[in-house]
N, C-alpha and C. Protein backbone atom coordinates (compact mmCIF):
# COMPACT_ATOMS: atom_id res chain seq x y z
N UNK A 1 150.87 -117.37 87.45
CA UNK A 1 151.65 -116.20 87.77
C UNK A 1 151.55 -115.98 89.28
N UNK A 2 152.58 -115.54 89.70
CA UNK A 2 152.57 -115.90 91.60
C UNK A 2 152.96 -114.43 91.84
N UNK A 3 152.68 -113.93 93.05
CA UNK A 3 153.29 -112.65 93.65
C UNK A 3 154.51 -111.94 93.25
N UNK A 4 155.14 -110.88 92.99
CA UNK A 4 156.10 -110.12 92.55
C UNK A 4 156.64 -110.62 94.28
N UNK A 5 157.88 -111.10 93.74
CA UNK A 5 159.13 -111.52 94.89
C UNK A 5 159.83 -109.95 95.13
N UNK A 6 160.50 -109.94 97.09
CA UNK A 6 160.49 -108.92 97.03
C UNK A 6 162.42 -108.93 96.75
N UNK A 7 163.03 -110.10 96.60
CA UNK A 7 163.85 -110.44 96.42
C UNK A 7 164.54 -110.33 95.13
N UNK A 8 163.71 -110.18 93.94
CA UNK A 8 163.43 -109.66 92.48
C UNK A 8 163.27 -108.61 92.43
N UNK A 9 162.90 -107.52 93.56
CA UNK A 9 163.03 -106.13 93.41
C UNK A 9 164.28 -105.27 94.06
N UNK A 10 164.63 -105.62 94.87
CA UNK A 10 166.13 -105.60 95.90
C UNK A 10 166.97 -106.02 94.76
N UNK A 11 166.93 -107.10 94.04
CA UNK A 11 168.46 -107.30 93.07
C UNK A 11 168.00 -106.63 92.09
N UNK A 12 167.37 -105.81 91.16
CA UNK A 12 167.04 -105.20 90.04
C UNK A 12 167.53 -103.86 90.87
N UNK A 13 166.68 -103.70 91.91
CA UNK A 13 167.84 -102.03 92.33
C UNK A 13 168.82 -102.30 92.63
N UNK A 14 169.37 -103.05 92.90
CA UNK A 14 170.96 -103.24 93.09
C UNK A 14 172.10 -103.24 92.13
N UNK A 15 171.18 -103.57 91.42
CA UNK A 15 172.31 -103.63 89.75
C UNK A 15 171.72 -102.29 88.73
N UNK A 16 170.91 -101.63 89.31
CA UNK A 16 170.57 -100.70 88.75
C UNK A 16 171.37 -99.32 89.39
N UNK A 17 171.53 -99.63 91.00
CA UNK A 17 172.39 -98.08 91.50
C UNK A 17 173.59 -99.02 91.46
N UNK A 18 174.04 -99.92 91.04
CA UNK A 18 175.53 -100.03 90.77
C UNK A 18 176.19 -99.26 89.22
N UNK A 19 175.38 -99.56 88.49
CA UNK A 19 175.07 -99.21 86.64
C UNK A 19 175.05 -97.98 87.26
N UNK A 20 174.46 -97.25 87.34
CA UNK A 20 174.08 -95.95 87.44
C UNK A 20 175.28 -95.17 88.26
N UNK A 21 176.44 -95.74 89.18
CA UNK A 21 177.21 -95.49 89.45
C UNK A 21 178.56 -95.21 88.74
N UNK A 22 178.09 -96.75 87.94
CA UNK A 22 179.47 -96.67 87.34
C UNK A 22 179.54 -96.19 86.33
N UNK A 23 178.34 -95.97 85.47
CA UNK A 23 178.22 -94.80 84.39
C UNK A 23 178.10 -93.61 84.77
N UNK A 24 177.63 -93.01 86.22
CA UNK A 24 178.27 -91.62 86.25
C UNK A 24 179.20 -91.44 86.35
N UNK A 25 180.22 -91.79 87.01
CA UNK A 25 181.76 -92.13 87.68
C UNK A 25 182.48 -92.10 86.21
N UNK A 26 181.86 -92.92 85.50
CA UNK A 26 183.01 -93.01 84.21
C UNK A 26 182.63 -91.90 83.43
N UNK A 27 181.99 -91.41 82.96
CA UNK A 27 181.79 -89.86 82.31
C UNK A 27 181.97 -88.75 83.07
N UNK A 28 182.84 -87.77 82.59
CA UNK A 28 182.80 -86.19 82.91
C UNK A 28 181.35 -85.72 83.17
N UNK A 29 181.19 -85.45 84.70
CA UNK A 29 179.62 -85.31 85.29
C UNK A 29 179.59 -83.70 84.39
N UNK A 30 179.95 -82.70 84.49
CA UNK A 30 179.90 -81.82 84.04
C UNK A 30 179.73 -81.39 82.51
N UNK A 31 179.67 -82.58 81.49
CA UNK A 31 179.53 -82.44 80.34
C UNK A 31 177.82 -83.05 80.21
N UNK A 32 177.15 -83.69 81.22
CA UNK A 32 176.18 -83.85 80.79
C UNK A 32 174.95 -82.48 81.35
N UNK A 33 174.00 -82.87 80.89
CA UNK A 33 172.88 -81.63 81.00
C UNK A 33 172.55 -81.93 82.44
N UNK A 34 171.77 -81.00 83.35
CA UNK A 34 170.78 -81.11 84.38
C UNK A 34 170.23 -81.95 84.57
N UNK A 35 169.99 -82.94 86.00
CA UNK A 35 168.88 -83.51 85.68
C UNK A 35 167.37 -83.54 85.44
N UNK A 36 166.53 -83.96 84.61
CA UNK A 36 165.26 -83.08 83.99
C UNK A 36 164.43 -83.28 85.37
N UNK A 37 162.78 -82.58 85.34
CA UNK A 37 162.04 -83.09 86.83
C UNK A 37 161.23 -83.82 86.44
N UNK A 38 160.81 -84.27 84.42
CA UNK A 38 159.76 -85.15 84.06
C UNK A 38 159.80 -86.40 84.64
N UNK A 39 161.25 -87.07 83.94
CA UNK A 39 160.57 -88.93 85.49
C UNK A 39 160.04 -88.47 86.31
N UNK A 40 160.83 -87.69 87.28
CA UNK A 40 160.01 -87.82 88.60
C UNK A 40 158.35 -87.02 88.81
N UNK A 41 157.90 -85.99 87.75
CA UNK A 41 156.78 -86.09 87.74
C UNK A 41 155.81 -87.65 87.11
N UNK A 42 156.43 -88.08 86.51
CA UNK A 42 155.60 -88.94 85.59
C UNK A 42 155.53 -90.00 87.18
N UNK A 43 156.43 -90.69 87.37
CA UNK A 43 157.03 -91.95 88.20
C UNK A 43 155.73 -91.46 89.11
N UNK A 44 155.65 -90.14 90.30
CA UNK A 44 155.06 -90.24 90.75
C UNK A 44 153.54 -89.98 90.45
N UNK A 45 152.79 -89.57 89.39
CA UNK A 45 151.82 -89.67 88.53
C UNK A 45 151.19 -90.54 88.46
N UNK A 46 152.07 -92.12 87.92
CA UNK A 46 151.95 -93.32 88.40
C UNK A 46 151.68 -94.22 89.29
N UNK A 47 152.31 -93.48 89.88
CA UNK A 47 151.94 -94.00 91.97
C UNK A 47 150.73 -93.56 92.30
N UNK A 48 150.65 -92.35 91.68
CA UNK A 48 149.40 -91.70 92.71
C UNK A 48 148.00 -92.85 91.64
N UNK A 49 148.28 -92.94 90.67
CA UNK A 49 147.26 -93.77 89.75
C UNK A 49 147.26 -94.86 90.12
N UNK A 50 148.13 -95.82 90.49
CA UNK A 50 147.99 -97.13 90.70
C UNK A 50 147.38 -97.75 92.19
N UNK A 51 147.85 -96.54 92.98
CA UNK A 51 147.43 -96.62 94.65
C UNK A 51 145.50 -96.21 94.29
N UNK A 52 145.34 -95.34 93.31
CA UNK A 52 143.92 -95.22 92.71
C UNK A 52 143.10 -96.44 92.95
N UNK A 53 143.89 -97.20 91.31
CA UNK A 53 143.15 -98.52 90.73
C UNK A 53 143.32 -99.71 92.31
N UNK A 54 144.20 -99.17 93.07
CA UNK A 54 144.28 -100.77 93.88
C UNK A 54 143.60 -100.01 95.13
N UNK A 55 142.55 -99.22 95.21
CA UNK A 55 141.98 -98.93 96.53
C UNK A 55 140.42 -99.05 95.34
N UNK A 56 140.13 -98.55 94.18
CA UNK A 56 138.92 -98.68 93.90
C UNK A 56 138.60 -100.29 93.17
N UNK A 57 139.89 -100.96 93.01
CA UNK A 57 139.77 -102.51 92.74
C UNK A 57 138.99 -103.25 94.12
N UNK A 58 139.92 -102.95 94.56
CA UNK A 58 139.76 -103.93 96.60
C UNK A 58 138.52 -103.28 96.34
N UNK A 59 137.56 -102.36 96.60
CA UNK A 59 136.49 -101.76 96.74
C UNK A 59 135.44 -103.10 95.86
N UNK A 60 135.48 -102.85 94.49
CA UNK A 60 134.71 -103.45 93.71
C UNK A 60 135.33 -105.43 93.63
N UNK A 61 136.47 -105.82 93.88
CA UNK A 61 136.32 -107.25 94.38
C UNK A 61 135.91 -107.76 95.74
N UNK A 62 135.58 -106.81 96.51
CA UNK A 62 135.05 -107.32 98.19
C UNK A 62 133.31 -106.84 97.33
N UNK A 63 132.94 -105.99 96.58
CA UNK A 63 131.66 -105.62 96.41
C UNK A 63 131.24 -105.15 97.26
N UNK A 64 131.64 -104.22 97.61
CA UNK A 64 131.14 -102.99 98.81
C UNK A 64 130.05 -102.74 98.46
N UNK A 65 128.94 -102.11 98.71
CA UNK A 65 127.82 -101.36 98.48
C UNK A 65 127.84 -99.81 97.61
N UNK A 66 127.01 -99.81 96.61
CA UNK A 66 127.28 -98.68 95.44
C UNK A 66 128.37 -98.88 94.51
N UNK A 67 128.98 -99.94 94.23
CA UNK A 67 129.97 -100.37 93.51
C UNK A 67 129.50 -101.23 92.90
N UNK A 68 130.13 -101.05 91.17
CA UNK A 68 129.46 -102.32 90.34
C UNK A 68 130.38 -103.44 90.42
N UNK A 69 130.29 -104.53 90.21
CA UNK A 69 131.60 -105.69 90.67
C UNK A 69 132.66 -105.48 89.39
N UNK A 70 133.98 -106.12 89.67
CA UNK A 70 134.99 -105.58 88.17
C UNK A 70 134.83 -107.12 87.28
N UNK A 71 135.53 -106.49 86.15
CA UNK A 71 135.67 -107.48 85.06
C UNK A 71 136.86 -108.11 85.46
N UNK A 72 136.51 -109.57 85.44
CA UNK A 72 137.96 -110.23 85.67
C UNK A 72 139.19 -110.08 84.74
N UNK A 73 139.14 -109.56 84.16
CA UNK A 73 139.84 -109.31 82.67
C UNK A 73 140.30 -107.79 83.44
N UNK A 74 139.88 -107.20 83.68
CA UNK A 74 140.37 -106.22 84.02
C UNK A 74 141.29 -106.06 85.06
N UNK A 75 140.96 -107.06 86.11
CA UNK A 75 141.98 -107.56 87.30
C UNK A 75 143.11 -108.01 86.95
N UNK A 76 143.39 -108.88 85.54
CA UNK A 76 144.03 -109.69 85.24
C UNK A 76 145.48 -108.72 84.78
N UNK A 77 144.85 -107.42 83.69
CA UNK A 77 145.29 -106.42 83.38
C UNK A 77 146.14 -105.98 84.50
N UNK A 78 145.29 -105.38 85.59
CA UNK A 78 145.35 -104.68 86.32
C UNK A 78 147.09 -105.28 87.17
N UNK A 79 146.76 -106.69 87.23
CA UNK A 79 148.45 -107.59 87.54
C UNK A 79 149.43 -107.45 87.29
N UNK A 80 149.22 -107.55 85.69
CA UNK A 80 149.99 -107.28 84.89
C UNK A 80 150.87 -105.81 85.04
N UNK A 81 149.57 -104.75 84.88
CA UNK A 81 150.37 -103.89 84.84
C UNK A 81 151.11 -103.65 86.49
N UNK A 82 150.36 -104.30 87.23
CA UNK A 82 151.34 -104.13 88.83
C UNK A 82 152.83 -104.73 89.21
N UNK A 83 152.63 -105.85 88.44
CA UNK A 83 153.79 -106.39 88.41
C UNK A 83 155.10 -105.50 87.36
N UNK A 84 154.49 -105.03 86.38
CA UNK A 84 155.52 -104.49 85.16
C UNK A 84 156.07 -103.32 86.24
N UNK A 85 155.35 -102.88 86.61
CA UNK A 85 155.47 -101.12 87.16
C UNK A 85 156.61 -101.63 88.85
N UNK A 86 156.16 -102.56 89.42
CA UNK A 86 156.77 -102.99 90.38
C UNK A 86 158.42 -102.89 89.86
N UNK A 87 158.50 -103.53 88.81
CA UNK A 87 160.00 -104.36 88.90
C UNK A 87 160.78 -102.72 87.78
N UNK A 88 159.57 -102.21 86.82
CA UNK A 88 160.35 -100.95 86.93
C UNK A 88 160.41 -99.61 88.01
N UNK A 89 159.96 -99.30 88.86
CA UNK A 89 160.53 -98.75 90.14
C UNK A 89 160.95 -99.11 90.87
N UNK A 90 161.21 -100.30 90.90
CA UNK A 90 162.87 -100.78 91.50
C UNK A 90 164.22 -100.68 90.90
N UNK A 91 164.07 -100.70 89.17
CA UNK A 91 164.89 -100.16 88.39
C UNK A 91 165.64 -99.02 88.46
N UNK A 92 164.27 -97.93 88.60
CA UNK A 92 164.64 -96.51 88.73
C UNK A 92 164.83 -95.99 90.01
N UNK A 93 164.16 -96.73 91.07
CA UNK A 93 164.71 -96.64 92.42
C UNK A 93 166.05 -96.91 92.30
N UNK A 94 167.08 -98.09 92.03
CA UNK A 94 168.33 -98.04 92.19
C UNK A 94 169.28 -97.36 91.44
N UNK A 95 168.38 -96.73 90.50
CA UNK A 95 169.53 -95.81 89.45
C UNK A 95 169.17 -94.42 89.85
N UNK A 96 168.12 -93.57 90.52
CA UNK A 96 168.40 -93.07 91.38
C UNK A 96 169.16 -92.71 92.63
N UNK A 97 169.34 -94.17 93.47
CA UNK A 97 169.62 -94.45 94.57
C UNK A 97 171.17 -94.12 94.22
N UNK A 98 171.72 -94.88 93.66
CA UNK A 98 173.44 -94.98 92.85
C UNK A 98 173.62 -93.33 92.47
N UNK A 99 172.69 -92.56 91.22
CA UNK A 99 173.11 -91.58 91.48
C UNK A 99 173.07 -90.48 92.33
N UNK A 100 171.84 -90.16 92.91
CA UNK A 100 172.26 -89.79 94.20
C UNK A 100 172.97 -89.73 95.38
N UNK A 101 174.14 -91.05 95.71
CA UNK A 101 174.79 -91.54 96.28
C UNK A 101 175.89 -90.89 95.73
N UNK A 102 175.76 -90.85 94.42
CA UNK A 102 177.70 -90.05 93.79
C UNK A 102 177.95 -88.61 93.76
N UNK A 103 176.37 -88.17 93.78
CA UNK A 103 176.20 -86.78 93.80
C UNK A 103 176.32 -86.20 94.91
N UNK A 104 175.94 -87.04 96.22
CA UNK A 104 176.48 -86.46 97.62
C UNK A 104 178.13 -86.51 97.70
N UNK A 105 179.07 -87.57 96.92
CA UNK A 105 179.60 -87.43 97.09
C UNK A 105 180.91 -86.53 96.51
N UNK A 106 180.33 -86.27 94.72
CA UNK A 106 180.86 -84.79 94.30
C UNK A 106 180.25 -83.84 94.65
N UNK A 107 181.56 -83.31 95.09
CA UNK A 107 181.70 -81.90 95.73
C UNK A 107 181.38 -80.42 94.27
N UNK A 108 181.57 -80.70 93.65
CA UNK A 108 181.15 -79.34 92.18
C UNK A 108 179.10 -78.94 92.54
N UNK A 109 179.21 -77.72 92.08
CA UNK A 109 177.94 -77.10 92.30
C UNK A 109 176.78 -77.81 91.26
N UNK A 110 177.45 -78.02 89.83
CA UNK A 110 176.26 -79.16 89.25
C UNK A 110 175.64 -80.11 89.92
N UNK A 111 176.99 -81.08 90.73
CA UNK A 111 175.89 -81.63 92.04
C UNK A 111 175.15 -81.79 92.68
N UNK A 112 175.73 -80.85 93.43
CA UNK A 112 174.96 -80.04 94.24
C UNK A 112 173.73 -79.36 93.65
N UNK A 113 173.23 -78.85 92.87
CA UNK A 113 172.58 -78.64 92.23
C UNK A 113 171.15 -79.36 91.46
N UNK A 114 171.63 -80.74 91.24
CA UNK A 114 170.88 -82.33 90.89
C UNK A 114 170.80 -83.02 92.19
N UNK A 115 170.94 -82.74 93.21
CA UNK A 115 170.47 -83.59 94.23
C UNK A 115 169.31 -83.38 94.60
N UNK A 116 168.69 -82.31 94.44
CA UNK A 116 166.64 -82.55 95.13
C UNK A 116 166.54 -82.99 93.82
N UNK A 117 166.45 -82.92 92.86
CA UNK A 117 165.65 -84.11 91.40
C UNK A 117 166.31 -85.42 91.99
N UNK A 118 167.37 -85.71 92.25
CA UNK A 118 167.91 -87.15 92.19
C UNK A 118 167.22 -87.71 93.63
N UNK A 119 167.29 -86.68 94.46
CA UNK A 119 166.34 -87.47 95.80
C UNK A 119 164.97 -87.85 95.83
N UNK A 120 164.33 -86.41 94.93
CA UNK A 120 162.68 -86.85 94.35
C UNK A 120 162.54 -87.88 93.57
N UNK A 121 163.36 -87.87 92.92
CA UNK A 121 163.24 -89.35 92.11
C UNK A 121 163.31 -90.51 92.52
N UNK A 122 164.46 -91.23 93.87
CA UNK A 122 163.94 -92.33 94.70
C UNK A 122 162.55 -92.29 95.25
N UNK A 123 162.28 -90.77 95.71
CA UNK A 123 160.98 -91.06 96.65
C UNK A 123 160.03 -91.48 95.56
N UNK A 124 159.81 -90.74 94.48
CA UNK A 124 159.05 -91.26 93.43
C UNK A 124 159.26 -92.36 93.06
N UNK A 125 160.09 -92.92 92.73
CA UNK A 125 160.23 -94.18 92.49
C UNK A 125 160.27 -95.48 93.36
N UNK A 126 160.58 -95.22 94.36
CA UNK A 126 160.28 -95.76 95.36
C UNK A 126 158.24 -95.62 96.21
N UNK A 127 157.77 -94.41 96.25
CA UNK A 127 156.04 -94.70 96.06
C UNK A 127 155.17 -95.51 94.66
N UNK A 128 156.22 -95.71 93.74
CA UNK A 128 155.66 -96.49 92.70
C UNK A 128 155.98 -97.75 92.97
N UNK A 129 156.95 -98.59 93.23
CA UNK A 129 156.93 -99.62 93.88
C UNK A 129 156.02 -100.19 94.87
N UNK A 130 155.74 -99.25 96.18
CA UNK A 130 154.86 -99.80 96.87
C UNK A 130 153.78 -99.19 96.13
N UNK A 131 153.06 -98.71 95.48
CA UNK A 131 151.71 -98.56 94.94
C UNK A 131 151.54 -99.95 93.74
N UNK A 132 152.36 -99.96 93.27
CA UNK A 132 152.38 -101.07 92.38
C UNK A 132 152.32 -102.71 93.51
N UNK A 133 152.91 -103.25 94.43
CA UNK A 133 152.58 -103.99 95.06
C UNK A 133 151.39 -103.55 95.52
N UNK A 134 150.94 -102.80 96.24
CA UNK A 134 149.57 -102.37 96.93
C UNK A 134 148.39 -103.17 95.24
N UNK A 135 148.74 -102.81 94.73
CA UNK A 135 147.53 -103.06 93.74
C UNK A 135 147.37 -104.53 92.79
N UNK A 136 148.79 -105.27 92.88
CA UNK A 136 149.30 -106.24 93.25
C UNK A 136 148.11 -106.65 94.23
N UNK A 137 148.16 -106.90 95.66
CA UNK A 137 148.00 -107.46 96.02
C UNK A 137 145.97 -107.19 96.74
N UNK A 138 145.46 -105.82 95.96
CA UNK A 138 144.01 -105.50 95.85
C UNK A 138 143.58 -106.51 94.75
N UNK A 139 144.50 -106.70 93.80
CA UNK A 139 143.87 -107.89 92.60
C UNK A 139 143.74 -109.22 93.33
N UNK A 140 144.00 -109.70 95.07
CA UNK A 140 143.57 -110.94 95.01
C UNK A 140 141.94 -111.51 95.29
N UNK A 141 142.00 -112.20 95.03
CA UNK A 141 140.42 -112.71 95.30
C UNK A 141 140.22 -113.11 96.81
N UNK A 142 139.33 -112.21 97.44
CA UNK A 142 139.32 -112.53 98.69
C UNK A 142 138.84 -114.05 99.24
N UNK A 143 139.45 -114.30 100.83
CA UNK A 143 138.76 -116.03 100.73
C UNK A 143 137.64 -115.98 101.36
N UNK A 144 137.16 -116.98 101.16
CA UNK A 144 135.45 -117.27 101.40
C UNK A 144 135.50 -117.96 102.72
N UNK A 145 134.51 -118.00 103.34
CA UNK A 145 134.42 -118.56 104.60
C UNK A 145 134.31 -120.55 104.44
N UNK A 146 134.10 -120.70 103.32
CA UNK A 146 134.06 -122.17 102.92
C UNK A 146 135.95 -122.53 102.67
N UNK A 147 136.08 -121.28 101.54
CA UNK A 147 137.50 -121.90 101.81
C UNK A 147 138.29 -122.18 103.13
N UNK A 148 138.31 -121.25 104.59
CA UNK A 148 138.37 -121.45 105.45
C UNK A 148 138.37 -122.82 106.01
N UNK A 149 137.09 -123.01 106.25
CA UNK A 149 136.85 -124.16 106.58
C UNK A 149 136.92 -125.34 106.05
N UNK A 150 137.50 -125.85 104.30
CA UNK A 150 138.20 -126.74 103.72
C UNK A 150 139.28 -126.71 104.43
N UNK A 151 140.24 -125.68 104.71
CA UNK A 151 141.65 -125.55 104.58
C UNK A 151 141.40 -126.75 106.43
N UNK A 152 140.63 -126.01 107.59
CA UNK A 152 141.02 -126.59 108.40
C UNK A 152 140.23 -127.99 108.71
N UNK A 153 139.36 -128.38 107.85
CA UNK A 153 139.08 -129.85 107.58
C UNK A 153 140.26 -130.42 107.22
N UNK A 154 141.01 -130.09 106.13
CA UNK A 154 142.13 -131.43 105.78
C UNK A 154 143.09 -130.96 106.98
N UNK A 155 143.35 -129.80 107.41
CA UNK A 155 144.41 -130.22 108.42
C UNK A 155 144.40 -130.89 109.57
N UNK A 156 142.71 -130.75 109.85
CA UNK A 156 142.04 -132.04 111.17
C UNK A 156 142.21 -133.34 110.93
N UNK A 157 142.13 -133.49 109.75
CA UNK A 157 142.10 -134.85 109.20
C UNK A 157 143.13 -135.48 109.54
């Protein structure tokens, strides 16, 4: 399993605030409800948790002092769930992004009205993305000073 591409997160929001465009655009905006503020509490809930696990991970895989070392199993987890959470707040980043974009551009007071939820919701969704890479990339195994010095043995060679 290799790094979350950031090229895989750019086209998932892209087709996500296009969708999200063209399904507001095609329905009567005014027949649906408010937008709620739970995603965007939850989304950023998430962020604030994952920026958690990937500052007290890095902590316990460097083995700082007063820290017990982690379970590799738990790191492994910990990927997993960085990667899942990555590629969905890029999801909801672009279906945010799309509707917020249509909502600046209807003029009716419901609009107007759903635009701080629809803007909190990129920012939220968008701090879950980078918290989710951030923790992403606290799960790597730091290099050793031997690996170092393999790497520039064969390239002397």
């Amino acid at each position: 399993m290799g790094p979350t591409r950031f090229s895989t997160l750019v086209v998932a929001a892209l087709a996500a605030a296009a969708l999200a465009w063209l399904l507001i655009s095609s329905f009567y905006y005014s027949g649906i409800p408010r937008l709620p503020w739970l995603p965007v509490v939850t989304l950023a809930a998430l962020a604030v948790l994952e920026a958690y696990a990937a500052v007290n991970t890095r902590g316990r895989i460097e083995r700082k002092p007063g820290r017990e070392p982690v379970n590799p199993l738990l790191v492994a987890r910990f990927v997993v769930l960085a990667k899942a959470s990555a590629l969905a707040g890029a999801i909801f980043l672009g279906f945010y992004v799309g509707l917020t974009g249509w909502l600046f551009v209807e003029p009716t007071n419901a609009a107007i009205e759903d635009r701080p939820a629809a803007g909190a919701g990129a920012l939220a969704s968008l701090a879950l993305v980078a918290a989710a890479l951030w923790l992403e990339r606290s799960c790597r195994v730091p290099e050793s000073d031997d690996d170092a010095d393999d790497r520039q043995d064969r390239s002397g060679r």
